[in-house]
PDB file of N, CA and C in Angstrom:
ATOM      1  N   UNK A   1     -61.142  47.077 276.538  1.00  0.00           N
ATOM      2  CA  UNK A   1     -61.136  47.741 275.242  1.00  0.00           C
ATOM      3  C   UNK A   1     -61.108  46.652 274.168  1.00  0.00           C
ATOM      4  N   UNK A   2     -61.757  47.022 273.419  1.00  0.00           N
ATOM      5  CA  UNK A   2     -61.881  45.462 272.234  1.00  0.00           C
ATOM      6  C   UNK A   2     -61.166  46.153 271.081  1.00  0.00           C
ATOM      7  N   UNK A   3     -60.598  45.102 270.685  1.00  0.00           N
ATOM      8  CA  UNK A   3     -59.457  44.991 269.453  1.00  0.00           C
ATOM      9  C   UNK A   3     -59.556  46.387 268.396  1.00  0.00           C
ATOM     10  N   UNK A   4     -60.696  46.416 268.171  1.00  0.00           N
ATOM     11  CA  UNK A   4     -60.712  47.986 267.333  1.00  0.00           C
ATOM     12  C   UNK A   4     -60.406  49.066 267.755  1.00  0.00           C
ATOM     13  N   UNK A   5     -61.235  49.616 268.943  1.00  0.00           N
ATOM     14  CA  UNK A   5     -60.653  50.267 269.726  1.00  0.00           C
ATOM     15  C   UNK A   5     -59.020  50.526 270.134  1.00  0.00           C
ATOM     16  N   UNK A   6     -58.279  49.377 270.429  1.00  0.00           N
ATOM     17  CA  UNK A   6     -57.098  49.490 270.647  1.00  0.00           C
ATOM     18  C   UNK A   6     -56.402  50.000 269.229  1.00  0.00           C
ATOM     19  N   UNK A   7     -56.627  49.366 268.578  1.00  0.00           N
ATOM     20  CA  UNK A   7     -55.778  49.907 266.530  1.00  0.00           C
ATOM     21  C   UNK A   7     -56.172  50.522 266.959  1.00  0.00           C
ATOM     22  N   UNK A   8     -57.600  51.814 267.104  1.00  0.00           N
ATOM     23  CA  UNK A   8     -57.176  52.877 266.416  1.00  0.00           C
ATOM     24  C   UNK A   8     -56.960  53.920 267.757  1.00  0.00           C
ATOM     25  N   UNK A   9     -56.561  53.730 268.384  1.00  0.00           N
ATOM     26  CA  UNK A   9     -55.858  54.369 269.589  1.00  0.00           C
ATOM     27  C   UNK A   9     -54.511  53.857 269.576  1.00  0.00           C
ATOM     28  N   UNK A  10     -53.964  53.133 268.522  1.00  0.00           N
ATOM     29  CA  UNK A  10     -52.597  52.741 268.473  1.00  0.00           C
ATOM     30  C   UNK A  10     -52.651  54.222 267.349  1.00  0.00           C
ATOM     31  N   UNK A  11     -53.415  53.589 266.019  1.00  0.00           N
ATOM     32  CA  UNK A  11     -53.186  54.432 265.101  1.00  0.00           C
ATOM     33  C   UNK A  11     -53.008  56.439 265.245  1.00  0.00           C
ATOM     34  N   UNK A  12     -53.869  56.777 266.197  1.00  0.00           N
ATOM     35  CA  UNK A  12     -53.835  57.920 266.527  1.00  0.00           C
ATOM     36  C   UNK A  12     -52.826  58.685 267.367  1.00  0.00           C
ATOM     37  N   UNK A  13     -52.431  57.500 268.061  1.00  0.00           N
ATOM     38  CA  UNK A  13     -50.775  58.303 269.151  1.00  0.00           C
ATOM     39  C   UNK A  13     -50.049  58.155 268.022  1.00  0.00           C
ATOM     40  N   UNK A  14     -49.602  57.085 267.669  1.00  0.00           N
ATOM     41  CA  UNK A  14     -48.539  57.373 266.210  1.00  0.00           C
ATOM     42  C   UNK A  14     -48.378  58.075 265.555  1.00  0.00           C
ATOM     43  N   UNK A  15     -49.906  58.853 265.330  1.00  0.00           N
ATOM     44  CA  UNK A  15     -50.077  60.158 264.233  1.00  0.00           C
ATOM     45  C   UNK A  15     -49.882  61.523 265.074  1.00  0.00           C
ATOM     46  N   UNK A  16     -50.106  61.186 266.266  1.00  0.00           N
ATOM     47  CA  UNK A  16     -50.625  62.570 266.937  1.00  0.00           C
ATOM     48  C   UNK A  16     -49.002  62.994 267.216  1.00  0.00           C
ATOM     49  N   UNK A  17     -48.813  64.619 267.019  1.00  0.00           N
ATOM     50  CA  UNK A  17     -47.691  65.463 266.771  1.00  0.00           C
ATOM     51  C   UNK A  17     -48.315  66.842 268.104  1.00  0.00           C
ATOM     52  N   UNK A  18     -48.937  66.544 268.297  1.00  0.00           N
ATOM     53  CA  UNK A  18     -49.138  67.539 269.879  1.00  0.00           C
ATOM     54  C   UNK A  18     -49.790  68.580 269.574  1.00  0.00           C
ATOM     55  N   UNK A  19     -49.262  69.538 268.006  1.00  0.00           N
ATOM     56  CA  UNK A  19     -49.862  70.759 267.714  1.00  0.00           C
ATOM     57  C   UNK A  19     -51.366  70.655 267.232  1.00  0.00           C
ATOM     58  N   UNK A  20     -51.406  70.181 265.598  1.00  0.00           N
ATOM     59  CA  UNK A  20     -52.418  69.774 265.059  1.00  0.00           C
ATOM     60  C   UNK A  20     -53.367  68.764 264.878  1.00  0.00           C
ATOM     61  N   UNK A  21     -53.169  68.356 266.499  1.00  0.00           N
ATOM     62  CA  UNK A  21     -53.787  66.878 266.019  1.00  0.00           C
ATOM     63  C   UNK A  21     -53.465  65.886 265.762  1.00  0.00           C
ATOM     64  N   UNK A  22     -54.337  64.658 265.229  1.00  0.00           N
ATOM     65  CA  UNK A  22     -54.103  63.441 264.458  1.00  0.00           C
ATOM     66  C   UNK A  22     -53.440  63.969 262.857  1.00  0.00           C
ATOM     67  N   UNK A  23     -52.531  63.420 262.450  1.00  0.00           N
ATOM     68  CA  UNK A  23     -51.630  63.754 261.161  1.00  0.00           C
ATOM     69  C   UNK A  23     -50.488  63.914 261.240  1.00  0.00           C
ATOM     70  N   UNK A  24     -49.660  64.629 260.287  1.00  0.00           N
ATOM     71  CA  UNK A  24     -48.499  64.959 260.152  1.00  0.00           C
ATOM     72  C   UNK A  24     -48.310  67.156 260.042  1.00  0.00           C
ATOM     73  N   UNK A  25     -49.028  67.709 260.585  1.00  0.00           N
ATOM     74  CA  UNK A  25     -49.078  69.002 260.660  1.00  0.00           C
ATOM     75  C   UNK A  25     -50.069  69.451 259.930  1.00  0.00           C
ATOM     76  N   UNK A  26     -49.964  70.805 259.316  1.00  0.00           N
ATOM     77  CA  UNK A  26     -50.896  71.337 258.696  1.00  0.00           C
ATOM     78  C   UNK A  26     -51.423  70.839 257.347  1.00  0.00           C
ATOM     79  N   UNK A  27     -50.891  70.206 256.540  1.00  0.00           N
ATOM     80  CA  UNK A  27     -50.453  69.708 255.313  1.00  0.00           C
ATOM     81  C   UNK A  27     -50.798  70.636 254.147  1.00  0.00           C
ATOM     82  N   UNK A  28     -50.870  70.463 252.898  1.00  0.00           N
ATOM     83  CA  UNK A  28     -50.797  71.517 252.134  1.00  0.00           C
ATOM     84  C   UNK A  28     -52.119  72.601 252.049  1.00  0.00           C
ATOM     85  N   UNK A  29     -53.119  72.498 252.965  1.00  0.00           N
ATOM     86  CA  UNK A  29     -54.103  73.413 252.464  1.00  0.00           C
ATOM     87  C   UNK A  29     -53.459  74.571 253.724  1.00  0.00           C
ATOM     88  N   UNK A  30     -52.976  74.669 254.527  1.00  0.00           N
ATOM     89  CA  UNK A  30     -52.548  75.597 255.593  1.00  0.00           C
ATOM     90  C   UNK A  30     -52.051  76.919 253.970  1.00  0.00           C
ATOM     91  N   UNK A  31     -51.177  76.166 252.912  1.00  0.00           N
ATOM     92  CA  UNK A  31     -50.693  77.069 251.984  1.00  0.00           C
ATOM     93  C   UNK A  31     -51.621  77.221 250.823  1.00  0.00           C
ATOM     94  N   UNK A  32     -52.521  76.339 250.465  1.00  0.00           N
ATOM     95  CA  UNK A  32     -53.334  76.380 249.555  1.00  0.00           C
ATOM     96  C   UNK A  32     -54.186  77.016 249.549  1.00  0.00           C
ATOM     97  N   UNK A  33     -55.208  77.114 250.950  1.00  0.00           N
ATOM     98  CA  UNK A  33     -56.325  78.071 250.732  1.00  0.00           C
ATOM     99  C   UNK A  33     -55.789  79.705 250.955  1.00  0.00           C
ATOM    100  N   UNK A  34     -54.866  80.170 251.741  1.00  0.00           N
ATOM    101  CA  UNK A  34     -54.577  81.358 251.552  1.00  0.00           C
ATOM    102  C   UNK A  34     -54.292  82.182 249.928  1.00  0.00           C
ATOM    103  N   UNK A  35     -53.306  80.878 248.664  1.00  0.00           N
ATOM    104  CA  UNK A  35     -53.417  81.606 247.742  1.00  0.00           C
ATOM    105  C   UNK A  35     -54.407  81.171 246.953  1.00  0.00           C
ATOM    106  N   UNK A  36     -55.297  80.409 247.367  1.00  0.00           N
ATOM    107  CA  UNK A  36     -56.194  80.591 246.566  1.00  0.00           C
ATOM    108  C   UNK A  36     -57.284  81.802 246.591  1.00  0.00           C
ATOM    109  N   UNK A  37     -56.832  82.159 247.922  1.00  0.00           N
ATOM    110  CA  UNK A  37     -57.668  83.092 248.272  1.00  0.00           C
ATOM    111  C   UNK A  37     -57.059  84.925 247.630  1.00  0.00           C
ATOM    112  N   UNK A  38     -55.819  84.903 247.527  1.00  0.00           N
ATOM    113  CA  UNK A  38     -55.511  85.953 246.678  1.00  0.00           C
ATOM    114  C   UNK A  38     -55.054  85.891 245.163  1.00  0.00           C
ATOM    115  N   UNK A  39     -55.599  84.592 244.956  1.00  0.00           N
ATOM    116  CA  UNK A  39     -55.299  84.730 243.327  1.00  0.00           C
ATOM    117  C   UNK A  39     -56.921  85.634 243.297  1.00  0.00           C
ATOM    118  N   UNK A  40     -57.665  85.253 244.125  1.00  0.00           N
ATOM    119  CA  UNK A  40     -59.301  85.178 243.889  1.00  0.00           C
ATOM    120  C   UNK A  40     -59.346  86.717 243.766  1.00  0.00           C
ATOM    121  N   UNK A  41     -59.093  87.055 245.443  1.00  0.00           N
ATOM    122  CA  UNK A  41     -58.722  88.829 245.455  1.00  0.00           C
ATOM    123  C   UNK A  41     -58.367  89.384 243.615  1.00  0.00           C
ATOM    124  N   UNK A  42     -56.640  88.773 243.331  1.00  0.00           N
ATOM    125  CA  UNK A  42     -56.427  89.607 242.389  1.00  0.00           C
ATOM    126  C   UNK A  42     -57.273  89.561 240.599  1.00  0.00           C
ATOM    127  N   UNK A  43     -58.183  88.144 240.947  1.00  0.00           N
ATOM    128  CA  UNK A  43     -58.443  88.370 239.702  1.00  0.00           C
ATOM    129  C   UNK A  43     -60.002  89.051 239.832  1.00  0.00           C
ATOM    130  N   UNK A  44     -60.570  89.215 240.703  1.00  0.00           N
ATOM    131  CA  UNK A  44     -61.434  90.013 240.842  1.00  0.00           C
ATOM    132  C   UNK A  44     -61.506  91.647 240.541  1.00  0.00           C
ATOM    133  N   UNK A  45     -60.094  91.766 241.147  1.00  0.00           N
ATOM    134  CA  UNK A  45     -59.905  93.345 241.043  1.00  0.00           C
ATOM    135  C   UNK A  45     -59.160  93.537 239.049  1.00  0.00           C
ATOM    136  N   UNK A  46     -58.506  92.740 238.463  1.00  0.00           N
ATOM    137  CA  UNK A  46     -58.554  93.107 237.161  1.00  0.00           C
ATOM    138  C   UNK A  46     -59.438  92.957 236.586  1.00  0.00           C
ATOM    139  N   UNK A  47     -60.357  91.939 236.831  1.00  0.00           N
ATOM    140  CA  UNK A  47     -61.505  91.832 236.204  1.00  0.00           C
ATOM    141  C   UNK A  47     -63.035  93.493 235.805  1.00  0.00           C
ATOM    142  N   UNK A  48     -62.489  93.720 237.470  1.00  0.00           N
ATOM    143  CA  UNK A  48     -63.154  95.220 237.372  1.00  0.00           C
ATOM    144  C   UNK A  48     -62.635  96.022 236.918  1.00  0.00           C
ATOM    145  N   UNK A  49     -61.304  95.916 237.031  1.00  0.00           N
ATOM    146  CA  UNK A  49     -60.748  97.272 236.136  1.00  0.00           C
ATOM    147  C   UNK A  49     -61.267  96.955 234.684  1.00  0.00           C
ATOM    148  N   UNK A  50     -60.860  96.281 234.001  1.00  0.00           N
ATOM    149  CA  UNK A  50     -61.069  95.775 232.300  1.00  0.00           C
ATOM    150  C   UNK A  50     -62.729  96.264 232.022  1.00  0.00           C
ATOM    151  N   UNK A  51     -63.802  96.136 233.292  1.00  0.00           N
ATOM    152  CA  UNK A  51     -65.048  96.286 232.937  1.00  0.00           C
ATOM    153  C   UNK A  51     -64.930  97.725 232.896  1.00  0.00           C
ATOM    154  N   UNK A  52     -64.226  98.490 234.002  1.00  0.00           N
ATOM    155  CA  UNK A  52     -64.342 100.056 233.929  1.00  0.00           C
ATOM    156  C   UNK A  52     -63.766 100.502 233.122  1.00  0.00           C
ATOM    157  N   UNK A  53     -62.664 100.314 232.410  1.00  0.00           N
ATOM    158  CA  UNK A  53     -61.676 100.791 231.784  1.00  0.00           C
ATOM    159  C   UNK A  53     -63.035 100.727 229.897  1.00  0.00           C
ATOM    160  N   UNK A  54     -63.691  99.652 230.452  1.00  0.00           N
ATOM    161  CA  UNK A  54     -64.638  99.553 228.879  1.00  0.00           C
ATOM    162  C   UNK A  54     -65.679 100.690 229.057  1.00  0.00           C
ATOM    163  N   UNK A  55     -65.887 101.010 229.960  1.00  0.00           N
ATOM    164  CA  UNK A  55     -67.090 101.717 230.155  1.00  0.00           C
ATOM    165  C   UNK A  55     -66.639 103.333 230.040  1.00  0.00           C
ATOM    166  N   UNK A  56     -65.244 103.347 230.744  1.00  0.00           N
ATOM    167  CA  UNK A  56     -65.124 104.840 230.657  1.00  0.00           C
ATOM    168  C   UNK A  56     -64.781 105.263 229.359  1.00  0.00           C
ATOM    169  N   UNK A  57     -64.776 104.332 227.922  1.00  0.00           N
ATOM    170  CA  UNK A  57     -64.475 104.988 226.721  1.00  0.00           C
ATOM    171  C   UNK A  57     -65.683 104.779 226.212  1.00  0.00           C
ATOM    172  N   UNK A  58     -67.292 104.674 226.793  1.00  0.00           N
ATOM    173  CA  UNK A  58     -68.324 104.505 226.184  1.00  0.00           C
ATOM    174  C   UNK A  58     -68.427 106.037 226.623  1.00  0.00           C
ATOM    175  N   UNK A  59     -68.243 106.434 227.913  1.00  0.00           N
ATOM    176  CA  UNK A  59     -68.803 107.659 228.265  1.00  0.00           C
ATOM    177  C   UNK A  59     -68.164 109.251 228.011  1.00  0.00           C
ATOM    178  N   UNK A  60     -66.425 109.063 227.617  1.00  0.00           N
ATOM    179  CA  UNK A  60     -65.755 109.235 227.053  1.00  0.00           C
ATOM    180  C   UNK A  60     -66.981 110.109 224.902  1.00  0.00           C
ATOM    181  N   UNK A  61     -67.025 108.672 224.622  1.00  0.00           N
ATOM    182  CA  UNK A  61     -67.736 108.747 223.713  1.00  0.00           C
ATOM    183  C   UNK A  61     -68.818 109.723 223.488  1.00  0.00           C
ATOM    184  N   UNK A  62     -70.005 108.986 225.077  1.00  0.00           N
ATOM    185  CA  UNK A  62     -71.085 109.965 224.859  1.00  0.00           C
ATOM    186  C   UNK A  62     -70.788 111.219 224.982  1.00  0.00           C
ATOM    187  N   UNK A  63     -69.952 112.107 225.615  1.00  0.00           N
ATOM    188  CA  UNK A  63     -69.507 113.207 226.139  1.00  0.00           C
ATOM    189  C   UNK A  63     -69.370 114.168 224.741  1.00  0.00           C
ATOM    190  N   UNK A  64     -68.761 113.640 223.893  1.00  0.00           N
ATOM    191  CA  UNK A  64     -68.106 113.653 222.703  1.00  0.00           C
ATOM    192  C   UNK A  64     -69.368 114.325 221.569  1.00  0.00           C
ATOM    193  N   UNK A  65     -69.789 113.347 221.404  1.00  0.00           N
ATOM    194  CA  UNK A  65     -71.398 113.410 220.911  1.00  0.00           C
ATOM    195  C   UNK A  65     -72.264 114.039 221.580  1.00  0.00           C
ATOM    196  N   UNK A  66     -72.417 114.070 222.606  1.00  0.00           N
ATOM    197  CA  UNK A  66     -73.796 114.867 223.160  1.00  0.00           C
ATOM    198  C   UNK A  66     -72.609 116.795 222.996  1.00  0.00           C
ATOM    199  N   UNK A  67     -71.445 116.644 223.101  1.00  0.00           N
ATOM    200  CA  UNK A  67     -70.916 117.705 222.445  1.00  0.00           C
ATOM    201  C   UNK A  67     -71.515 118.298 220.843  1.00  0.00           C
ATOM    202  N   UNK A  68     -71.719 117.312 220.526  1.00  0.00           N
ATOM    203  CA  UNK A  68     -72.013 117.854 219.031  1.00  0.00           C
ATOM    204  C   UNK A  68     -70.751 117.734 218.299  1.00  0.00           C
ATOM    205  N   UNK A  69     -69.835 117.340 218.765  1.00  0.00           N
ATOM    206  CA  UNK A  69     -68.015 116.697 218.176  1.00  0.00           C
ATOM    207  C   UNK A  69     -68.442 115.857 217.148  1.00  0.00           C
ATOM    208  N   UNK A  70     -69.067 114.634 216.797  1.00  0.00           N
ATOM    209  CA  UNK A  70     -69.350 114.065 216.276  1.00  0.00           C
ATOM    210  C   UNK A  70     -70.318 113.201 215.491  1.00  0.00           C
ATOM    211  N   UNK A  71     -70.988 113.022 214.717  1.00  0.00           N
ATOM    212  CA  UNK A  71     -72.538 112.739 214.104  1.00  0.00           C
ATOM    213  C   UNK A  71     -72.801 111.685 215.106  1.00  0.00           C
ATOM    214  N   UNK A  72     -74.256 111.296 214.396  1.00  0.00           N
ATOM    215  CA  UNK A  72     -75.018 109.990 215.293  1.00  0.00           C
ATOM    216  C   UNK A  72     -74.646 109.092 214.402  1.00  0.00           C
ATOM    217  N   UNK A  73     -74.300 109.142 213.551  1.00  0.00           N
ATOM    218  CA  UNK A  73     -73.716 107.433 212.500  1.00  0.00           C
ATOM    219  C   UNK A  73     -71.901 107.777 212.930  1.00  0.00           C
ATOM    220  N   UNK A  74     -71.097 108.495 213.400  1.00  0.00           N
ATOM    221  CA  UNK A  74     -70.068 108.178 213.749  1.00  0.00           C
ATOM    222  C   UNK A  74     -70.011 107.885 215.817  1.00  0.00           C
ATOM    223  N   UNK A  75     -70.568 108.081 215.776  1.00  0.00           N
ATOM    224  CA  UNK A  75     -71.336 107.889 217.174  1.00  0.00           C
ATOM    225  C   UNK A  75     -71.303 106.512 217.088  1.00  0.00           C
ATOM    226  N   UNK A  76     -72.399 105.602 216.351  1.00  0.00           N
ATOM    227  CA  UNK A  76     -72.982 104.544 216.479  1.00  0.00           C
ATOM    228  C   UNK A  76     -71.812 103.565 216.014  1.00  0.00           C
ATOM    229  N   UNK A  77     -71.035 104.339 214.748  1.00  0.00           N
ATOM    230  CA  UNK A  77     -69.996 103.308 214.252  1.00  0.00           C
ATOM    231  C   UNK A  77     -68.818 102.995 215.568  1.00  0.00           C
ATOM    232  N   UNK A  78     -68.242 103.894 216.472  1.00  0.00           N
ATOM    233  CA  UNK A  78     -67.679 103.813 217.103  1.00  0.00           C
ATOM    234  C   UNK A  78     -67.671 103.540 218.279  1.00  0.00           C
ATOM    235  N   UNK A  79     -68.774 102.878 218.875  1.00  0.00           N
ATOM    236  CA  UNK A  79     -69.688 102.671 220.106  1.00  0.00           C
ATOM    237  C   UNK A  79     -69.737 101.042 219.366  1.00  0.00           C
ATOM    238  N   UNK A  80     -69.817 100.597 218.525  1.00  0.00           N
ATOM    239  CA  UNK A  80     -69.642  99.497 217.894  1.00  0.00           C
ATOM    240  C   UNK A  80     -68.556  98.866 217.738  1.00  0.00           C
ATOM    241  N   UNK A  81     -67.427  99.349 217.940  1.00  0.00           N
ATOM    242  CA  UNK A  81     -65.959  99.276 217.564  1.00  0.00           C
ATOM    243  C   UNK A  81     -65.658  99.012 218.922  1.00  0.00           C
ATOM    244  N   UNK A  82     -66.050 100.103 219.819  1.00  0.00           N
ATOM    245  CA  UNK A  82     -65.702  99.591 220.938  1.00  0.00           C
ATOM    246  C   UNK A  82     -66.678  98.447 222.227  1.00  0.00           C
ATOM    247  N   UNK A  83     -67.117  98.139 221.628  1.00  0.00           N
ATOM    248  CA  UNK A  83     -68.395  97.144 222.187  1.00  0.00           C
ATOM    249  C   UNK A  83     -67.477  95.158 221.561  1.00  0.00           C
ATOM    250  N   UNK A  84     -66.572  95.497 220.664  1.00  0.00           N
ATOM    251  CA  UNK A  84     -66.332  94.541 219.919  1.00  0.00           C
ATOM    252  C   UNK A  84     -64.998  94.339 220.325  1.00  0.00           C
ATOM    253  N   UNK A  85     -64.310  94.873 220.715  1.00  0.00           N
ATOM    254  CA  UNK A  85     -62.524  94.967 221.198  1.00  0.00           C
ATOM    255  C   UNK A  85     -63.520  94.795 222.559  1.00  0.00           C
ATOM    256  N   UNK A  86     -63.922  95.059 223.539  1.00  0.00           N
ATOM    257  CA  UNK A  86     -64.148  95.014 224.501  1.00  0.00           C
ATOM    258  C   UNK A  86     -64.149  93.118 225.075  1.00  0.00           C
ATOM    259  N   UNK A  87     -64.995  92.434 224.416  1.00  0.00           N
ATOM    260  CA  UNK A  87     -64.945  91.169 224.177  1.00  0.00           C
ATOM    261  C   UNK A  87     -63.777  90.127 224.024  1.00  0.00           C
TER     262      UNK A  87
END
């Protein structure tokens, strides 16, 4: 075995812990990618709510108006109002 070989077959029993391998265990991604993975989940799912929650006061709206409840310039003003808070 020539000199390199031996380091790093020194270096690797030294490291090696039986479970995971060469290292010192799992190290921090064993905890990292799981919450990264439910921050991801949760900001996905508010993200959709905020889009639905905008949409159901557009339709809300049209409902309203195609009622005949309200003109087409209070229609338009308020479909505007909410197009702008939505943002």
């Amino acid at each position: 075995m020539n000199a390199l070989g031996a380091q790093t077959a020194l270096i690797l029993a030294d490291n090696w812990d039986g479970r995971y391998g060469p290292g010192w265990g799992p190290g921090p991604w064993f905890f990292l990618i799981p919450l990264a993975f439910w921050i991801a989940v949760v900001a996905v799912v508010v993200l959709a709510r905020r889009r639905w929650r905008g949409q159901h006061g557009e339709s809300t709206l049209r409902d309203v108006f195609a009622r005949g409840e309200i003109t087409e310039a209070e229609y338009r003003a308020r479909l505007a109002v909410l197009r702008e808070t939505r943002r």
